[in-house]
Protein backbone atom coordinates (compact mmCIF):
# COMPACT_ATOMS: atom_id res chain seq x y z
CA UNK A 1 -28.20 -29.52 123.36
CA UNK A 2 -26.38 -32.82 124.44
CA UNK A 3 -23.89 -34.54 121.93
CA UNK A 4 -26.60 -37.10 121.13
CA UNK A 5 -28.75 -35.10 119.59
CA UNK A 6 -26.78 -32.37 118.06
CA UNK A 7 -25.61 -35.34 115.77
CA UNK A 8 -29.06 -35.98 115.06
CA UNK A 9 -29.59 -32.78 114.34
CA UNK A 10 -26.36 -32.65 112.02
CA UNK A 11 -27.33 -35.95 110.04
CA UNK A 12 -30.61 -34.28 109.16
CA UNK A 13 -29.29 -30.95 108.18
CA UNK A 14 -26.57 -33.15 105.85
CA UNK A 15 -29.85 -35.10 104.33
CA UNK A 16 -31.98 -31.28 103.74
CA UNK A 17 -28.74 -30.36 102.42
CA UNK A 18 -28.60 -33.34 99.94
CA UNK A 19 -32.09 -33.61 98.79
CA UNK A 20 -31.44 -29.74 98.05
CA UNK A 21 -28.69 -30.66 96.02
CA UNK A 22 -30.66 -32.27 93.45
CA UNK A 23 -33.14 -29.34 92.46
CA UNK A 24 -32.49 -27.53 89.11
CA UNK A 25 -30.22 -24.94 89.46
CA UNK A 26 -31.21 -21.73 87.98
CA UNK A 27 -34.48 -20.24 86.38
CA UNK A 28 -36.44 -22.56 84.36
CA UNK A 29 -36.88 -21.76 81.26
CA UNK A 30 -40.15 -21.82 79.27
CA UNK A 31 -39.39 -21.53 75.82
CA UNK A 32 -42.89 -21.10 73.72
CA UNK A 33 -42.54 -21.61 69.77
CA UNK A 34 -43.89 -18.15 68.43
CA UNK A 35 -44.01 -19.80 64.90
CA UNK A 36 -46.64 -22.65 65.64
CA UNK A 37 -49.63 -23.08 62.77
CA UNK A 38 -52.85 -25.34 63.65
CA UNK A 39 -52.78 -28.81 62.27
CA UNK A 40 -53.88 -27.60 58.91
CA UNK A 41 -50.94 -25.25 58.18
CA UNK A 42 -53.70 -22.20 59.03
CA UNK A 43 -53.79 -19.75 61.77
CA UNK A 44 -50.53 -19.32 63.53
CA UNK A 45 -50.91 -20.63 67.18
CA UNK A 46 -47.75 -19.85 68.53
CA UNK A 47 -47.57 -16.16 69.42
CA UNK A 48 -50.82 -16.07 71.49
CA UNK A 49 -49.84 -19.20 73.02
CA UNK A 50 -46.48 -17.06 73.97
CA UNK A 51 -48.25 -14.36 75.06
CA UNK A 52 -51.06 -16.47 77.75
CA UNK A 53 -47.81 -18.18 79.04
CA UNK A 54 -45.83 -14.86 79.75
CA UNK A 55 -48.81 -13.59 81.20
CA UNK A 56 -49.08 -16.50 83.75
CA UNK A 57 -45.51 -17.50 84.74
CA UNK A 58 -43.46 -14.40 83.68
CA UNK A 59 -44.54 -12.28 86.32
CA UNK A 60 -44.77 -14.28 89.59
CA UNK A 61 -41.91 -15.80 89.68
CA UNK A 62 -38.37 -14.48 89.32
CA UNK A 63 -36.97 -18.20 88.78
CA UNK A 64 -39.06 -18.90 85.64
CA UNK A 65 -37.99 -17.08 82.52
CA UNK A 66 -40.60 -17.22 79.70
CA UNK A 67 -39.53 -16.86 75.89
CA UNK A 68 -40.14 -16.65 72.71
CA UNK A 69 -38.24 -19.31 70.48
CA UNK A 70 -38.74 -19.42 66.95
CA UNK A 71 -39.53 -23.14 65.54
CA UNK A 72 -39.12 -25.85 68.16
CA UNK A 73 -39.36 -28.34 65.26
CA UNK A 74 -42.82 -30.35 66.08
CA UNK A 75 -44.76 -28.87 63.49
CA UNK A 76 -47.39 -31.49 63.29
CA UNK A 77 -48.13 -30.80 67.10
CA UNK A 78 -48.52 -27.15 67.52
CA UNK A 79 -48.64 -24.96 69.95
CA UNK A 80 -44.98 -26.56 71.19
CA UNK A 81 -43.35 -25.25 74.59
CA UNK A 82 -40.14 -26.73 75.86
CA UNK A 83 -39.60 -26.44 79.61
CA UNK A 84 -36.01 -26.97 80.94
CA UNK A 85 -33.15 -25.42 83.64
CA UNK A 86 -29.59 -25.52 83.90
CA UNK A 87 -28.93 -28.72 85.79
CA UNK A 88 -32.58 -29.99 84.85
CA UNK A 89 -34.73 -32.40 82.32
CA UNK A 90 -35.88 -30.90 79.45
CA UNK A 91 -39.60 -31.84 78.99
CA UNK A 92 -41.20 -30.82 75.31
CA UNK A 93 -44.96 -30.57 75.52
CA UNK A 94 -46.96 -30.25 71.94
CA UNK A 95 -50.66 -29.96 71.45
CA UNK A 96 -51.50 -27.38 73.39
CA UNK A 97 -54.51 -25.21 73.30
CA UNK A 98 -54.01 -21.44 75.26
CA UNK A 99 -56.35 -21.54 77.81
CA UNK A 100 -55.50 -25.50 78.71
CA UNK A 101 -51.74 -25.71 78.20
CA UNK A 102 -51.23 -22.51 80.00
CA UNK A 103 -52.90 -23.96 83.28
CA UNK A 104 -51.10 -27.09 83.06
CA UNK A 105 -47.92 -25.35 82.43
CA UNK A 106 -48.57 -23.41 85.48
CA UNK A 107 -48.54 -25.92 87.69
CA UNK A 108 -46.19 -28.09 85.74
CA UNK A 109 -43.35 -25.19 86.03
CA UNK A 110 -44.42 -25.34 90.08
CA UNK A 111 -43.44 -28.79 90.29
CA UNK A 112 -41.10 -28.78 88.40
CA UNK A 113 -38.89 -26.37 90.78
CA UNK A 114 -39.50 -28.45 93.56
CA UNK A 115 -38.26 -31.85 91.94
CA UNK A 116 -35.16 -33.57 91.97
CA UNK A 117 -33.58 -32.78 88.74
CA UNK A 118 -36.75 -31.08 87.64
CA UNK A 119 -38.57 -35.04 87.26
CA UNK A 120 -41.52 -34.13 87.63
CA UNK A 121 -44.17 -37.39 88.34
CA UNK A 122 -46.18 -38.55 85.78
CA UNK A 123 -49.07 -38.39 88.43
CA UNK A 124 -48.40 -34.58 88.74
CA UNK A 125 -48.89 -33.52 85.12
CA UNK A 126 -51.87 -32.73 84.16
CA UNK A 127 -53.71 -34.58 81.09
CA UNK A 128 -53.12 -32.67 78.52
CA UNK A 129 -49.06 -32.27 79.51
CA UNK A 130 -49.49 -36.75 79.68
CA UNK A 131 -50.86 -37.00 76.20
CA UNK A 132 -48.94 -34.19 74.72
CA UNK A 133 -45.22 -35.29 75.76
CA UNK A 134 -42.81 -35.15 72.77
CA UNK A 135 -39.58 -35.79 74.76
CA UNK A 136 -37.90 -35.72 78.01
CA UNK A 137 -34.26 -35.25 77.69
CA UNK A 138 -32.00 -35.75 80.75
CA UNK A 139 -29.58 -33.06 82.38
CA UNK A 140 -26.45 -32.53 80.82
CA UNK A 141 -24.46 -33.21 84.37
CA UNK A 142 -26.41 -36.28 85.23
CA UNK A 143 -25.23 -39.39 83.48
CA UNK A 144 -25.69 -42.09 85.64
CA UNK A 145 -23.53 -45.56 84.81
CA UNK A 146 -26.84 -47.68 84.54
CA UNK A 147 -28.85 -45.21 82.69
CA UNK A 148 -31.71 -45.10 84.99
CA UNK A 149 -33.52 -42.09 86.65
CA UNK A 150 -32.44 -40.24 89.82
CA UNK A 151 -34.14 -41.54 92.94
């Protein structure tokens, strides 16, 4: 390898290296509200929601934790799941029926790992993860001068 091109090679090693940098650190955390009722104070929601969930992300993967959290404090969307890591956004989904929010969740969680700061792109949620965002709440070490989002 000639000087040239073990610089090259160096550079984009130092750019992986960066880019790396930026992914949430840790598990991610899927925290499912085990106390959610339907709209009309009924049937609580929240427990079988918690259960589909564990059953699709708590097995797979050892860098997603799934658990139960008791009141999430969006009553009037149940079911209400919080996704979030270490040194990534916290997103807080509500509206979500089992069988829908669990798929979406699935492959929100995937993308999730794989984006910078755990942003994931509104194009990459699924529907029902678009119309039922409560909040997205920005890493505790990020805290940019201008306020904007990571690039």
């Amino acid at each position: 390898m000639d000087r040239e091109s073990a610089g090259e090679h160096s550079l984009d090693s130092t750019l992986v290296e960066l880019r790396q940098s930026n992914l949430p650190g840790g598990p991610v955390v899927v925290s499912v509200c085990t106390t959610c009722k339907t709209a009309d104070g009924g049937a609580v929601v929240g427990p079988e929601m918690f259960a589909a969930v564990r059953a699709a992300l708590g097995a797979d993967d050892p860098g997603v934790v799934v658990r139960p959290v008791q009141c999430l404090s969006v009553c009037k969307r149940p079911a209400t799941v919080a996704v979030t890591s270490p040194d990534g956004y916290t997103f807080l989904f509500g509206d979500l029926q089992t069988e829908s929010g669990t798929a979406a969740l699935q492959s929100f969680v995937k993308s999730y790992q794989k984006s910078d700061y755990g942003l994931v792109p509104w194009r990459e949620r699924a529907e029902v993860l678009r119309k039922g965002m409560v909040a997205r709440v920005p890493p505790m070490r990020w805290s940019p001068e201008d306020g904007r989002a990571p690039k």
